[in-house]
Each structure stands twice: as structure tokens, then as C-alpha cells.
Protein backbone atom coordinates (compact mmCIF):
# COMPACT_ATOMS: atom_id res chain seq x y z
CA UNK A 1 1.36 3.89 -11.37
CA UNK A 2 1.28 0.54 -12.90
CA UNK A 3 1.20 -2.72 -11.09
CA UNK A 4 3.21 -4.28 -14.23
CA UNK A 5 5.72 -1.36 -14.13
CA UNK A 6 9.57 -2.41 -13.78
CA UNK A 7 11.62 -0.80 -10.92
CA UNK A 8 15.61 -1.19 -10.32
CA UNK A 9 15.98 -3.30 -7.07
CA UNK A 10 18.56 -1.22 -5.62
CA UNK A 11 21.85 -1.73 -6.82
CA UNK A 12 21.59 -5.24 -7.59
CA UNK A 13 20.81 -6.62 -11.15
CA UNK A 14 17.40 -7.28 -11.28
CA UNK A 15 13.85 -5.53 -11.81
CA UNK A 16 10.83 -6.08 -10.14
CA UNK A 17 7.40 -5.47 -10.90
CA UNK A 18 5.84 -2.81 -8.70
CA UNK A 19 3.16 -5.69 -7.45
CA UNK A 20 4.44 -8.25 -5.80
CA UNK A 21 2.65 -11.43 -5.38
CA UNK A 22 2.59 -12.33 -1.49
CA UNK A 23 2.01 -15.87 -0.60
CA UNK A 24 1.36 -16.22 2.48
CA UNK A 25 -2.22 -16.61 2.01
CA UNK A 26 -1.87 -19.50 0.04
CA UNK A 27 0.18 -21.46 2.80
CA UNK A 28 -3.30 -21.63 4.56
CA UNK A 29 -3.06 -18.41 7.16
CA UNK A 30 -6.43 -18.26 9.36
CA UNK A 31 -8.18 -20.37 6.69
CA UNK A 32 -7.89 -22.79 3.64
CA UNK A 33 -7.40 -22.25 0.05
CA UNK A 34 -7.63 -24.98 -2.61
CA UNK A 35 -5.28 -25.83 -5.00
CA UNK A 36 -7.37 -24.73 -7.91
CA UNK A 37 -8.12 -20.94 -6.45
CA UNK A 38 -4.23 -20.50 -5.52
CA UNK A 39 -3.18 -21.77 -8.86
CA UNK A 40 -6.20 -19.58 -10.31
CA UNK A 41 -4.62 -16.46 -8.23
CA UNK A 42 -1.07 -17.48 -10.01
CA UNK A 43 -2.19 -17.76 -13.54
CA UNK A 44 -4.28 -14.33 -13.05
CA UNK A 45 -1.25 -12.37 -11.54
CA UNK A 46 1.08 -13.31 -14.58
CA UNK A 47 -1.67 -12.68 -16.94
CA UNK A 48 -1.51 -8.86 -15.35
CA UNK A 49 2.11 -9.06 -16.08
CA UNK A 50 2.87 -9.45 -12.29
CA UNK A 51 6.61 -10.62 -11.85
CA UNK A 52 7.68 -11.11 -8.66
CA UNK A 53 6.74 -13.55 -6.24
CA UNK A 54 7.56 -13.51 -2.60
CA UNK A 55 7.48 -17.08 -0.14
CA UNK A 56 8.68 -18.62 2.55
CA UNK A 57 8.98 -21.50 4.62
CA UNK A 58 7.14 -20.66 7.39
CA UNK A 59 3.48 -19.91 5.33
CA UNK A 60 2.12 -23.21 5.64
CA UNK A 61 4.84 -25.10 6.54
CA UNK A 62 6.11 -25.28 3.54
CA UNK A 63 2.57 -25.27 1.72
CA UNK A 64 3.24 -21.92 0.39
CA UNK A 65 6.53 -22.60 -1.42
CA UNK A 66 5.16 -25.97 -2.57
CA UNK A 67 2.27 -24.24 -4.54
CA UNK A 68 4.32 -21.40 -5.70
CA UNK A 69 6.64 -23.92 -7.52
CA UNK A 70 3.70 -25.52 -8.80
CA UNK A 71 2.20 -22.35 -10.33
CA UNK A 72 5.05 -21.07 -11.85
CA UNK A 73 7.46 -23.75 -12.55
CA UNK A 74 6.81 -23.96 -16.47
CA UNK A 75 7.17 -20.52 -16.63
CA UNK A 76 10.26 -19.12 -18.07
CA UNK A 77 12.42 -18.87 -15.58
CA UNK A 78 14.58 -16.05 -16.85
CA UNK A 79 10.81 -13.59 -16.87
CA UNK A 80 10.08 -13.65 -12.95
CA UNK A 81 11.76 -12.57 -9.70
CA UNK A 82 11.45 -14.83 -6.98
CA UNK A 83 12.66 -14.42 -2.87
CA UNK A 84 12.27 -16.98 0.02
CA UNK A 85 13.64 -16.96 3.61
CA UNK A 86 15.62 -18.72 5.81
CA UNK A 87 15.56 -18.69 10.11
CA UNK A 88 13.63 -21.63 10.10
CA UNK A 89 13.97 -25.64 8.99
CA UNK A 90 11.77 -28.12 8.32
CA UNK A 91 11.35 -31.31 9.58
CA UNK A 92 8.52 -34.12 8.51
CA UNK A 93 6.38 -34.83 10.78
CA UNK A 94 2.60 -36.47 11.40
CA UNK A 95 0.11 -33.78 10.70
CA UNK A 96 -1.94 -34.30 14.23
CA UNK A 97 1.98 -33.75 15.83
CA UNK A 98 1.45 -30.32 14.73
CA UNK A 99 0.83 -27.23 16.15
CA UNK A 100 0.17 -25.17 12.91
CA UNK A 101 -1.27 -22.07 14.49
CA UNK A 102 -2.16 -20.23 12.74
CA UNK A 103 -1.78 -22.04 9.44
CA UNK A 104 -4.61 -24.62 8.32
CA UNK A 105 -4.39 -27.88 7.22
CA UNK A 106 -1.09 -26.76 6.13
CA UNK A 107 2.12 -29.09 5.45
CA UNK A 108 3.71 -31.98 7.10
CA UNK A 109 6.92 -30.35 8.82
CA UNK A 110 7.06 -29.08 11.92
CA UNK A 111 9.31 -25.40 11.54
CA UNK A 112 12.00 -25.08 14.24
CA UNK A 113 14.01 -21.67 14.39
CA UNK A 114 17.38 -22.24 13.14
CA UNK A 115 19.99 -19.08 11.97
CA UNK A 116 23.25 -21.47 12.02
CA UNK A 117 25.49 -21.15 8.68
CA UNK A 118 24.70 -24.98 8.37
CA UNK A 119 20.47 -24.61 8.84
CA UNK A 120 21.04 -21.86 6.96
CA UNK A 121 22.26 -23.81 4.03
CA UNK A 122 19.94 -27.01 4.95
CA UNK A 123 16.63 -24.24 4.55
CA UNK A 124 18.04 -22.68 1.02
CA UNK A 125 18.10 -25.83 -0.48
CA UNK A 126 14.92 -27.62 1.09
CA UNK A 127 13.30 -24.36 -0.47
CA UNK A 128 13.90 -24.97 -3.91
CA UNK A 129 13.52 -28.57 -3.72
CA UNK A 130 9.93 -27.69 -2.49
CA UNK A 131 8.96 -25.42 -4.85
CA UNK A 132 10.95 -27.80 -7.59
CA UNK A 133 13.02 -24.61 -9.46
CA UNK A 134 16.67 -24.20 -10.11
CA UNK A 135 17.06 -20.66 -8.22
CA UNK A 136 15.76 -17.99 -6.06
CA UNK A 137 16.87 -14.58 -6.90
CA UNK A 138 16.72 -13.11 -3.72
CA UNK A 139 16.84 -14.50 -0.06
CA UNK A 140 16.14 -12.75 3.42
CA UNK A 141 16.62 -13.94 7.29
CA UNK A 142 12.97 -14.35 8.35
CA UNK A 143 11.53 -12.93 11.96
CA UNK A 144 14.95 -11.54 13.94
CA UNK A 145 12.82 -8.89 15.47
CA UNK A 146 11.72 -8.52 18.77
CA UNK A 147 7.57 -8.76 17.69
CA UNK A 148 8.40 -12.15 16.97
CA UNK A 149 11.05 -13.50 19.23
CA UNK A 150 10.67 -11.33 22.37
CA UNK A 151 13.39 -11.15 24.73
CA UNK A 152 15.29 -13.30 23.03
CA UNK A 153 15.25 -10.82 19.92
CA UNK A 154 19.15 -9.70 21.03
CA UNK A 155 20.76 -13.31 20.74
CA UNK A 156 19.13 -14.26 17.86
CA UNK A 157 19.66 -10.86 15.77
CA UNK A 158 23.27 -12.03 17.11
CA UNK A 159 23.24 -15.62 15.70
CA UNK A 160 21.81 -14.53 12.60
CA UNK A 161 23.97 -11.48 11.61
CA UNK A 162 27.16 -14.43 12.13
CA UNK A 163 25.24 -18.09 10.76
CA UNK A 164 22.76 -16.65 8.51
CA UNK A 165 24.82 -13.93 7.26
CA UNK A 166 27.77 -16.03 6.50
CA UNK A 167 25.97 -18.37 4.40
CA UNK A 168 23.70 -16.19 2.46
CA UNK A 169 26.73 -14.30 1.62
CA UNK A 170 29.08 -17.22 0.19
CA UNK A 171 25.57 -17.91 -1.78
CA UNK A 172 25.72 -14.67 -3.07
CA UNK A 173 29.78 -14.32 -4.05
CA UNK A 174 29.20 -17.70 -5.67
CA UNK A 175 26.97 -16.17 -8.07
CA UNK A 176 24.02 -18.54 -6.25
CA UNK A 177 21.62 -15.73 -5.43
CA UNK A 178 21.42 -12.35 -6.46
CA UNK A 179 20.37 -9.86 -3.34
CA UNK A 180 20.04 -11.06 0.27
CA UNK A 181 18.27 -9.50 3.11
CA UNK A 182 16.36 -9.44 6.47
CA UNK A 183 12.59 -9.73 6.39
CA UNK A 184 10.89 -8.50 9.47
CA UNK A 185 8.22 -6.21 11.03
CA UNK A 186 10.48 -3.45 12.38
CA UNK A 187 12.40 -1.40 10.72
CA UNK A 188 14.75 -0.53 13.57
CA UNK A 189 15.84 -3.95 12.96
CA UNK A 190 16.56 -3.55 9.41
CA UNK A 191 18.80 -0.18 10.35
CA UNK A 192 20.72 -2.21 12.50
CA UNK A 193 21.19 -5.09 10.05
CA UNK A 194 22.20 -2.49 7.42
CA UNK A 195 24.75 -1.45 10.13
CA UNK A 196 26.60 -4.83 10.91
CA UNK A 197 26.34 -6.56 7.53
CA UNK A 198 26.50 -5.57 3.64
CA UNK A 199 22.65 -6.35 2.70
CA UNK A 200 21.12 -5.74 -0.71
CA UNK A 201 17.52 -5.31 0.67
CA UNK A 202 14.81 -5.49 3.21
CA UNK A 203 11.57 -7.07 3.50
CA UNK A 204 9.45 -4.34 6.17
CA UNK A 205 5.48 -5.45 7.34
CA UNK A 206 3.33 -3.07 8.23
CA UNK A 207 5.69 0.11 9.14
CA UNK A 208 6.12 2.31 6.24
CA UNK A 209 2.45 3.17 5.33
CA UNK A 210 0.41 5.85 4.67
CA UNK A 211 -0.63 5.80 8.54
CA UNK A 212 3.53 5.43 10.16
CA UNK A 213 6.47 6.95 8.04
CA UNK A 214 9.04 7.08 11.09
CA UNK A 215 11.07 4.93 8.76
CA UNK A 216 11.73 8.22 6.76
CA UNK A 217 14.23 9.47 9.95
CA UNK A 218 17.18 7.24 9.45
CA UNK A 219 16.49 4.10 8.13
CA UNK A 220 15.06 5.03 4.18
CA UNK A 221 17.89 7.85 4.38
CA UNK A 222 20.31 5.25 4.57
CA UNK A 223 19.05 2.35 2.29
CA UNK A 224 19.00 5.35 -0.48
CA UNK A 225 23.02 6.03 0.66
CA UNK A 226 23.67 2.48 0.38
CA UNK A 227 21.79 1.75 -2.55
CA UNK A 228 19.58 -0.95 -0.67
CA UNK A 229 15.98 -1.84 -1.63
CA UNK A 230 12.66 -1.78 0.60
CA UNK A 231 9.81 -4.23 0.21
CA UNK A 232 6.78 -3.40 1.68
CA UNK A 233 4.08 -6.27 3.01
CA UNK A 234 1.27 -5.30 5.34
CA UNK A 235 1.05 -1.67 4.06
CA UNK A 236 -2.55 -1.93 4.57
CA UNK A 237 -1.85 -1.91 8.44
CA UNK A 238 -3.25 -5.18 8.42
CA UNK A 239 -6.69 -3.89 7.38
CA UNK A 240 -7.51 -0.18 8.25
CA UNK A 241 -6.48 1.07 5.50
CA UNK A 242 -8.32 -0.93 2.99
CA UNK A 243 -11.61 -1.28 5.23
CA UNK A 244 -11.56 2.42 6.50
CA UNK A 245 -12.30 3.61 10.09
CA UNK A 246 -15.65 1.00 10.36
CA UNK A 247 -16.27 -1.11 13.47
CA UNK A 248 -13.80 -3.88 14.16
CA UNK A 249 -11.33 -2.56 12.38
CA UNK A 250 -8.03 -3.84 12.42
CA UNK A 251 -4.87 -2.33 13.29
CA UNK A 252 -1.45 -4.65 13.56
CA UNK A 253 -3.89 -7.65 14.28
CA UNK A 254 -5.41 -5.95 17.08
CA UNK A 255 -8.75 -3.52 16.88
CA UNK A 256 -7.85 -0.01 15.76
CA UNK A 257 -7.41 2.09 19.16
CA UNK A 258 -9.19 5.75 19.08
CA UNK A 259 -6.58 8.12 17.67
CA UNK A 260 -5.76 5.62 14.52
CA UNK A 261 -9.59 5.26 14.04
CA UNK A 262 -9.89 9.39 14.08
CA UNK A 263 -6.70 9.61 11.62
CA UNK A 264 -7.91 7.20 9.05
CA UNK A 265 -11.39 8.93 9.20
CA UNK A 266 -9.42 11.90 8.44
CA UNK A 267 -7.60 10.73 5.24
CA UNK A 268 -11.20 9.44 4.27
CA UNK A 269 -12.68 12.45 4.34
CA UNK A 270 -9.52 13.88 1.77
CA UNK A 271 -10.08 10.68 -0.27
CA UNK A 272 -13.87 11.62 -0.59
CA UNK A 273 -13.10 14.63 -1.70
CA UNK A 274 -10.47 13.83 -4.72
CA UNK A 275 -12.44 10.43 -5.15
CA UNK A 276 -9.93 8.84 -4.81
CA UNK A 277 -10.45 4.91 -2.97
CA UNK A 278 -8.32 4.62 0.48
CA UNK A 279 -6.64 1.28 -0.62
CA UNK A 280 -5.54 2.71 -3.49
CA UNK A 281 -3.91 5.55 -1.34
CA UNK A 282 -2.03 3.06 0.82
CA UNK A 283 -0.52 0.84 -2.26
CA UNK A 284 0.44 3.98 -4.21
CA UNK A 285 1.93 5.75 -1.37
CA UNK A 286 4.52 2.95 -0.54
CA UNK A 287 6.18 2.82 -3.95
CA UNK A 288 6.64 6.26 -4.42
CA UNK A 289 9.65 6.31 -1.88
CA UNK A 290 12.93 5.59 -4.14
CA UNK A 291 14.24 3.15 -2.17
CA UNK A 292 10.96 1.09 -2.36
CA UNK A 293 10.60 -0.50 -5.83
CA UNK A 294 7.72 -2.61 -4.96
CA UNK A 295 4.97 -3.64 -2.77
CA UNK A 296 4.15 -7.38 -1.82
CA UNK A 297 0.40 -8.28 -0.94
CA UNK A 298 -1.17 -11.48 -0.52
CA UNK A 299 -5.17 -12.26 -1.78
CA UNK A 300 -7.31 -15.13 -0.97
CA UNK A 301 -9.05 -15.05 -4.67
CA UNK A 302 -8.57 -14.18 -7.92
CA UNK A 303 -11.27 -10.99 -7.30
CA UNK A 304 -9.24 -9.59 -4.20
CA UNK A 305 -6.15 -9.55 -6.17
CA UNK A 306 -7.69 -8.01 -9.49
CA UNK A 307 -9.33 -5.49 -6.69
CA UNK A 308 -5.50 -4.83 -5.37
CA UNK A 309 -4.28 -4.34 -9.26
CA UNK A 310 -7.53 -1.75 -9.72
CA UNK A 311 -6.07 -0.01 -6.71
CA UNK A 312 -2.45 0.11 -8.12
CA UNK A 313 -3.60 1.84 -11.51
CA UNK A 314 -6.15 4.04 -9.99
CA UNK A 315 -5.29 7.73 -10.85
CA UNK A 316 -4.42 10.22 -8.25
CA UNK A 317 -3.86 13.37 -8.66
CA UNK A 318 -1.17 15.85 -6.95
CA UNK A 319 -3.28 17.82 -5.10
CA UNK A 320 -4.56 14.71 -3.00
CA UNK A 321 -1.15 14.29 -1.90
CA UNK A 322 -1.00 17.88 -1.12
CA UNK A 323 -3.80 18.58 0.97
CA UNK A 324 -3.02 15.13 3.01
CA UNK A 325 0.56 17.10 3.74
CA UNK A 326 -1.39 20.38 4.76
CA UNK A 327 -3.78 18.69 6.78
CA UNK A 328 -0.99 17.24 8.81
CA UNK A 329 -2.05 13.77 8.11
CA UNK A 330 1.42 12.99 5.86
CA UNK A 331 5.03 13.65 6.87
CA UNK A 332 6.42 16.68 4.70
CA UNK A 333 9.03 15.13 3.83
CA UNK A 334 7.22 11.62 2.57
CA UNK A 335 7.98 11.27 -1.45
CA UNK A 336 4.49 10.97 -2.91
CA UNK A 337 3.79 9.47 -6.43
CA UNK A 338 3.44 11.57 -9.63
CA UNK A 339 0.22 12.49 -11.15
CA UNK A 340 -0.54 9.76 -13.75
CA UNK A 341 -3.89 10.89 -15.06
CA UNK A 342 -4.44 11.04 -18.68
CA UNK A 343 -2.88 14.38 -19.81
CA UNK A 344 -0.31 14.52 -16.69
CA UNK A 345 2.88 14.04 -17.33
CA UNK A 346 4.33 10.45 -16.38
């Protein structure tokens, strides 16, 4: 596997580089990043031959689509993939009116949920004026799942398969936008999304990974039968799978309970034995499932994201997968990746 290697993005025209560029890191998340190490993290991504780039309103309040546009807006247009979201609008605003949690120093709008057809419309086109570029190619409804909006996760699924949906498709019949889709840390909620509406793709965090592949039960099944493409952020669990079963270790933002902690340890010991590195496990594992042509991580420096890039073109070889599937520790049914060491066929 190659992080530079073209896949088809379902059945919509357009490729995608197997590494995608995830941004939310350079909005400010947890901590700050200057302009000259996000711009550095840019330059050195599209020097791999990295061509897709993921943002969205919400990572630093705009920050994040402000300094993508910055980065790549002398590029040629016509050689990169880009997505944003909409759910949310921005509104200027004093920075100590703020709550920013948890973004940093981030930028001066305050975000307010909004899935009407007319926010909709008002957040597509505040996008590209931020990041100061013609187009997106791709667009998904941002955080309609119930681990971000609770109770209320019903009505606004609702509200956004009607306002959102609407819009996003007359953008996409007028020839505005390519693929549209719903971005969003369960994949239940991307099944039922595929079920009311005619998407192109999905943005899932965090649950298809080499630790969860409940995903494989109905939901993959049918994005392959409709020809609909997976993204995949968080496949590192949010950290347990590139840190390993060590103290603190995290697991969906929280530490890793006992049984995760024991199953990691697990694949470990497999990885030990095949020497093959854990990360590179995780980010090789995700794209192997057709319906997944590409897997969207976010870096805080130009070393982390050559260190992701190692990962992605780290051999592995078949029996790895193998004995992970006869240890119990994979689904048997999970695609796995080919075996790309020299002298293995491709």
C-alpha cells in the first residue's frame, strides 16, 4: 500500500489518494499550531503526492478551512480533492465572547448548529470564501449523530435528511459539487442516511478499525450495493492503536477499559512476531475494505505526518493478517490488504 496510490471514490468521478490529509489539527484542537508548521505540514503532504484534503467549519472556527485555502490555493486546482461540511454557520464575533472548547486561540465566529436548506447554503459558500477557492469536490452534513447531539440526535437527523439534504443535492444536480455525504462517528447513522436519501459517501470516526468491524454487518454490505464510498478518521481509536496497550492509553477520548487494553496487547504480540509496527496495522487495515478508498488523519508536525506516510508503505505480509483471523482478534470476514513486499504480487 501506497499513501500516494489513487482509489475510485465510489461511483462518483473522482480519485482520491489513499492518505488523506485531516485538518482538524490545524484549526487549533487541544493546542496551538503556527502558521508556519501547518503550512510546513501542507507543503510536505503534497510533496508525498498526498491529494486529498479534508476540513470543516467547525475545526477552529473556521481556522482550519482558512489555512487549508492558504496552503493550497496556488496549487492546481484540477490535481487535489477537497471536502468540507455543513450543520453549522458562522457568525463573527469578539474572541473573549467565545467559548472555543476545545479549539485554541482559534477564529473569530462563534459556530451555531444550523441543517436548514437556507444555512445550508449560507455554510457552503462562507466555506469557500474562507478558504478563498472556486470549489469543493465533495461536501458532508457534519455531527447528526447521537455522540454529538444527544437526545436531540432524532430531530436533527430529521431536519438534516429534509434542509441539508435538499440543498446539497440541488448543489450537486447543478454540477456545483461532485459527491455529498454525512460525516459522523456512528455508522448506524450513516446506514440510516443511506436509507432515506441518495448519498455518494460517508465520512465514519473511529468505528471501522482494526479493534471494531461491526460496520461489516449491514452498513459496508450496503455502501458496496450502492456504490457509496467510506472515509475513515480516527482509525487509530483515538490513540490505542498507535501508542499500544501502555498506561493512559486512550480509547474514544476516554482511558482504554480492561478488555480493549488485553485485545490490543494481543494484536501486539502478532505484530512482534511479523515485525510488523501496530500503527501501520490500523492505517492499512482500513483501506483494504472496497468500499473504503481512503483514510483521513490529522498530524500536529511535519515528523508525525511523515511517521503516518512510513506507516502507510510499511510492508505486511499475508500471514499477519492470517494469524490475527485465527487468533480471533479479526472478523473472518474483514477484507485485509494484499501482500506488497518486494517479490509479492501487487
Amino acid at each position: 500500500m501506497q499513501a500516494f496510490q489513487k482509489n475510485k471514490f465510489g461511483r462518483v468521478d473522482l480519485d482520491v489518494t489513499a492518505f488523506a490529509f485531516g485538518t482538524a489539527p490545524v484549526g487549533n484542537i487541544f493546542r496551538e499550531i503556527d502558521e508556519q508548521t501547518s503550512d510546513a505540514m501542507f507543503q510536505h503532504a503534497w510533496q508525498a503526492g498526498v491529494r486529498f484534503y479534508d476540513t470543516a467549519p467547525m475545526y477552529g472556527h473556521g481556522l482550519s478551512e482558512y489555512r487549508t485555502g492558504y496552503s493550497l490555493r496556488w496549487k492546481d486546482r484540477d490535481q487535489f480533492v477537497l471536502s468540507s461540511k455543513v450543520g453549522r454557520v458562522l457568525h463573527p464575533a469578539p474572541k473573549d465572547s467565545i467559548d472555543y472548547a476545545p479549539w485554541v486561540n482559534a477564529g473569530r465566529f462563534r459556530s451555531e448548529f444550523d441543517y436548514s436548506y437556507d444555512g445550508t447554503m449560507r455554510s457552503f459558500e462562507d466555506s469557500l470564501q474562507r478558504m478563498g477557492l472556486e470549489r469543493m469536490d465533495i461536501c458532508f452534513i457534519h455531527d447528526i449523530d447521537r455522540f454529538t447531539r444527544g437526545d436531540a440526535q432524532p430531530e436533527v437527523f430529521a431536519e438534516a435528511m429534509d434542509g441539508c439534504w435538499r440543498a446539497l443535492a440541488a448543489l450537486r444536480d447543478q454540477g456545483v459539487i461532485k459527491a455529498i455525504g454525512v460525516g459522523v462517528n456512528e455508522w448506524q447513522v450513516c446506514q440510516a442516511a443511506l436509507e432515506a436519501r441518495d448519498f455518494d459517501c460517508f465520512l465514519l470516526a473511529g468505528r471501522y478499525t482494526l479493534l471494531e468491524q461491526d460496520a461489516l454487518q449491514s452498513f459496508l454490505p450496503l455502501c458496496e450495493e450502492r456504490g457509496a464510498a467510506v472515509i475513515v478518521g480516527g482509525g487509530f481509536n483515538s490513540g490505542i492503536l498507535a501508542t499500544g496497550a501502555v498506561a493512559g492509553a486512550k480509547y474514544n477520548y476516554a482511558p482504554a477499559p480492561a478488555p480493549i487494553m488485553q485485545k490490543v496487547a494481543k494484536i501486539e504480540q502478532v505484530c512482534a512476531a511479523h515485525q510488523v509496527p501496530l500503527a501501520a496495522a490500523a492505517l492499512q487495515f482500513v483501506v483494504a475494505h472496497p468500499a473504503i478508498p481512503s483514510f483521513v488523519a490529522g498530524t500536529r508536525t511535519v515528523e508525525q505526518l511523515q511517521t503516518n506516510l512510513d506507516w502507510f508503505n510499511h510492508p505486511i505480509p499475508s500471514d499477519f493478517w492470517a494469524e490475527l483471523k485465527h487468533e480471533g482478534l479479526l472478523r473472518q470476514d474483514a477484507p485485509v490488504p494484499k501482500d506488497t513486499r518486494e517479490g509479492q504480487p501487487q
